[in-house]
C-alpha atoms as a PDB file:
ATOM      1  CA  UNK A   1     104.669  91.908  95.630  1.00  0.00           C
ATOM      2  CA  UNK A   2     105.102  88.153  95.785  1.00  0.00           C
ATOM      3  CA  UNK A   3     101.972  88.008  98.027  1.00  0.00           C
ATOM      4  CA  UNK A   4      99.546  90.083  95.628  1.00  0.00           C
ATOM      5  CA  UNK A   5     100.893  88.068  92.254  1.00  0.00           C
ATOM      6  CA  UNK A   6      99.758  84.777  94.152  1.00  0.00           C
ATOM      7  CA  UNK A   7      96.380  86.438  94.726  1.00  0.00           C
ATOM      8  CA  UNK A   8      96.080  88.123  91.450  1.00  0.00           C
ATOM      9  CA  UNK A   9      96.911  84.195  90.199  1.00  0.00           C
ATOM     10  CA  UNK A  10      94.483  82.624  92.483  1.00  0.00           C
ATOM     11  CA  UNK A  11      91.462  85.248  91.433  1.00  0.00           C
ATOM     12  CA  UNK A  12      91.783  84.756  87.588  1.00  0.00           C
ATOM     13  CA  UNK A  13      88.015  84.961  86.307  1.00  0.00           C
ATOM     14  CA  UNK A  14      87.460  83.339  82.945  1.00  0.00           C
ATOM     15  CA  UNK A  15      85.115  84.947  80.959  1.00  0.00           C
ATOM     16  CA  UNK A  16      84.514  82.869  77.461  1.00  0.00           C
ATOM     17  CA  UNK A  17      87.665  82.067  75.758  1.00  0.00           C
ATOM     18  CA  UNK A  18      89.248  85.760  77.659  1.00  0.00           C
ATOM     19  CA  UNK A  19      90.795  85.806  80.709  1.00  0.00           C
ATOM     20  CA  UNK A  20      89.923  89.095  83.008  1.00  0.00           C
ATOM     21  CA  UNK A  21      92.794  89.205  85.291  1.00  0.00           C
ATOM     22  CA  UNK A  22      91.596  91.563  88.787  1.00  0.00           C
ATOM     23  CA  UNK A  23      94.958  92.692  88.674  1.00  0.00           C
ATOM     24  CA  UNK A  24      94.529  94.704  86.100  1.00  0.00           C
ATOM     25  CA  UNK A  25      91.704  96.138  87.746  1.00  0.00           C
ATOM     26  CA  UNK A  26      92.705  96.320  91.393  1.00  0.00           C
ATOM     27  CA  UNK A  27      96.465  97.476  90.859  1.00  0.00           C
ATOM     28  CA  UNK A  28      95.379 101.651  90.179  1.00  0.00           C
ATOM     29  CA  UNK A  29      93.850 101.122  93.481  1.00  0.00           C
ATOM     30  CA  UNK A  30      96.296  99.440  95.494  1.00  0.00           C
ATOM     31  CA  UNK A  31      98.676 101.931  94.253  1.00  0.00           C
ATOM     32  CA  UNK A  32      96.505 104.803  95.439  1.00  0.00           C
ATOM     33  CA  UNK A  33      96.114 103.042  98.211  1.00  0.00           C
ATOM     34  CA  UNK A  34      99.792 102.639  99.161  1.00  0.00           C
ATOM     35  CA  UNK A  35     100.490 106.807  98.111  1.00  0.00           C
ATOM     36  CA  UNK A  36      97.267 107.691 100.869  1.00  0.00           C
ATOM     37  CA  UNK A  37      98.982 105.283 103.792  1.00  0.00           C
ATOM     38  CA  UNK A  38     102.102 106.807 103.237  1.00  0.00           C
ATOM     39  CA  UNK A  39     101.250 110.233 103.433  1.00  0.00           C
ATOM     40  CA  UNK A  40      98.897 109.390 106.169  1.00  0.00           C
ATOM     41  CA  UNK A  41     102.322 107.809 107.885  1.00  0.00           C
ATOM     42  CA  UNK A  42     104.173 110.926 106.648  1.00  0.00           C
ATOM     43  CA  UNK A  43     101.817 113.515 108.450  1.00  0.00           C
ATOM     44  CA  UNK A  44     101.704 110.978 111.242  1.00  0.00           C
ATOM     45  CA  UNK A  45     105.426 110.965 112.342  1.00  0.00           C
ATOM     46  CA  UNK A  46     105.628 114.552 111.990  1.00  0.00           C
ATOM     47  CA  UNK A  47     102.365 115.308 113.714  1.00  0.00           C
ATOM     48  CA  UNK A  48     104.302 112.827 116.726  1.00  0.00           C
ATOM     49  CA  UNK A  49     107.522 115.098 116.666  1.00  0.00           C
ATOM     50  CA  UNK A  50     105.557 118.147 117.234  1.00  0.00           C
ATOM     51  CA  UNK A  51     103.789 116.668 119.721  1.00  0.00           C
ATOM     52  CA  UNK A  52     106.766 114.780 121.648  1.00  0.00           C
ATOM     53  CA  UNK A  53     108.560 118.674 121.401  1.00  0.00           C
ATOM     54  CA  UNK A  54     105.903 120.301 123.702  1.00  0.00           C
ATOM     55  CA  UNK A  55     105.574 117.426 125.903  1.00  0.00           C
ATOM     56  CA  UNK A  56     109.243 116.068 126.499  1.00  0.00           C
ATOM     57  CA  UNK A  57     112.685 117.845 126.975  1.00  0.00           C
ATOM     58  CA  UNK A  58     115.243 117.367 124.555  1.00  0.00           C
ATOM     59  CA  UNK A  59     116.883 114.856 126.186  1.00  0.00           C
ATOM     60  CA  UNK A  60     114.133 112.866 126.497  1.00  0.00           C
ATOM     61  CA  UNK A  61     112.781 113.262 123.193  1.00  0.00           C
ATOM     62  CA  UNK A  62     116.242 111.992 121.880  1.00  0.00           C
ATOM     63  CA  UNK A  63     116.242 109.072 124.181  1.00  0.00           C
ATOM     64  CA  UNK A  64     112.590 107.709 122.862  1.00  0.00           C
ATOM     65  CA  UNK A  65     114.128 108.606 118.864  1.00  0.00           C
ATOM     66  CA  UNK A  66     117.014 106.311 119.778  1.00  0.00           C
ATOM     67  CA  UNK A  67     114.878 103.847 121.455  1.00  0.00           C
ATOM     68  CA  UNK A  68     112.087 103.659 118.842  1.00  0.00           C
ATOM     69  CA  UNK A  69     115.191 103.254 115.792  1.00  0.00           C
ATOM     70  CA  UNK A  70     116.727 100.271 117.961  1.00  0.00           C
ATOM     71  CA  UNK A  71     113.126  98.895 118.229  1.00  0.00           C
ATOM     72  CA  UNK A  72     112.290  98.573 114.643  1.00  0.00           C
ATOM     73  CA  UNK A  73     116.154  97.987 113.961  1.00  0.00           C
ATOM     74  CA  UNK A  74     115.317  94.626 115.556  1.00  0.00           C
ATOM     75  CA  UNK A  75     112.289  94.448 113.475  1.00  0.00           C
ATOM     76  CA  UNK A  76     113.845  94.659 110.839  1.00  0.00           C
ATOM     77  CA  UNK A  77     116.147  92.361 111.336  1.00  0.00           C
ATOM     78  CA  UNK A  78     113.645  89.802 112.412  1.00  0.00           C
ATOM     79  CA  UNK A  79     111.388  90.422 109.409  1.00  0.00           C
ATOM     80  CA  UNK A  80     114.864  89.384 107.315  1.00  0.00           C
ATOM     81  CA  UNK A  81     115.478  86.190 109.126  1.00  0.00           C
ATOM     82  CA  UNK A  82     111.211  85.019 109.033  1.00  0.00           C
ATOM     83  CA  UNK A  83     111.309  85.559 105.536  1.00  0.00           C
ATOM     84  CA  UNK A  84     114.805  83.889 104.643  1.00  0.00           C
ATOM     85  CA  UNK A  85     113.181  80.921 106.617  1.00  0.00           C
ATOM     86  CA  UNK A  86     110.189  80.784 104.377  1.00  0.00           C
END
């Protein structure tokens, strides 16, 4: 959010005395944009559980789950500490 109001401040366009902010223009969009990536993500991760059913046995398939929620645990985490540095 931060990011797109420093854009949205950087790409004023003055027209005559009004001011035509893209924001108002662009934000509809982004927001569709953000509902179509997350179902696309939605359908994405359940397309991969289907997927990782036929292929690996339960065990496995639990043991990659755990794996992949310790990976972006540490993402997460590391995403928190970059940004409290900036």
């Amino acid at each position: 959010m931060y990011g797109w109001m420093y854009v949205s401040m950087c790409l004023e366009i003055h027209v005559g005395v009004h001011t035509l902010k893209l924001e108002y223009y662009f934000t509809p969009s982004i927001a569709k944009l953000n509902v179509f990536l997350s179902l696309q993500a939605d359908h994405l991760r359940q397309e991969t559980l289907v997927q990782m059913s036929r292929i690996l046995t339960i065990r496995q398939a639990a043991h990659g789950l755990l794996t992949m929620g310790g990976y972006f645990h540490l993402l997460r985490n590391f995403r928190t500490r970059l940004m409290s540095k900036i």
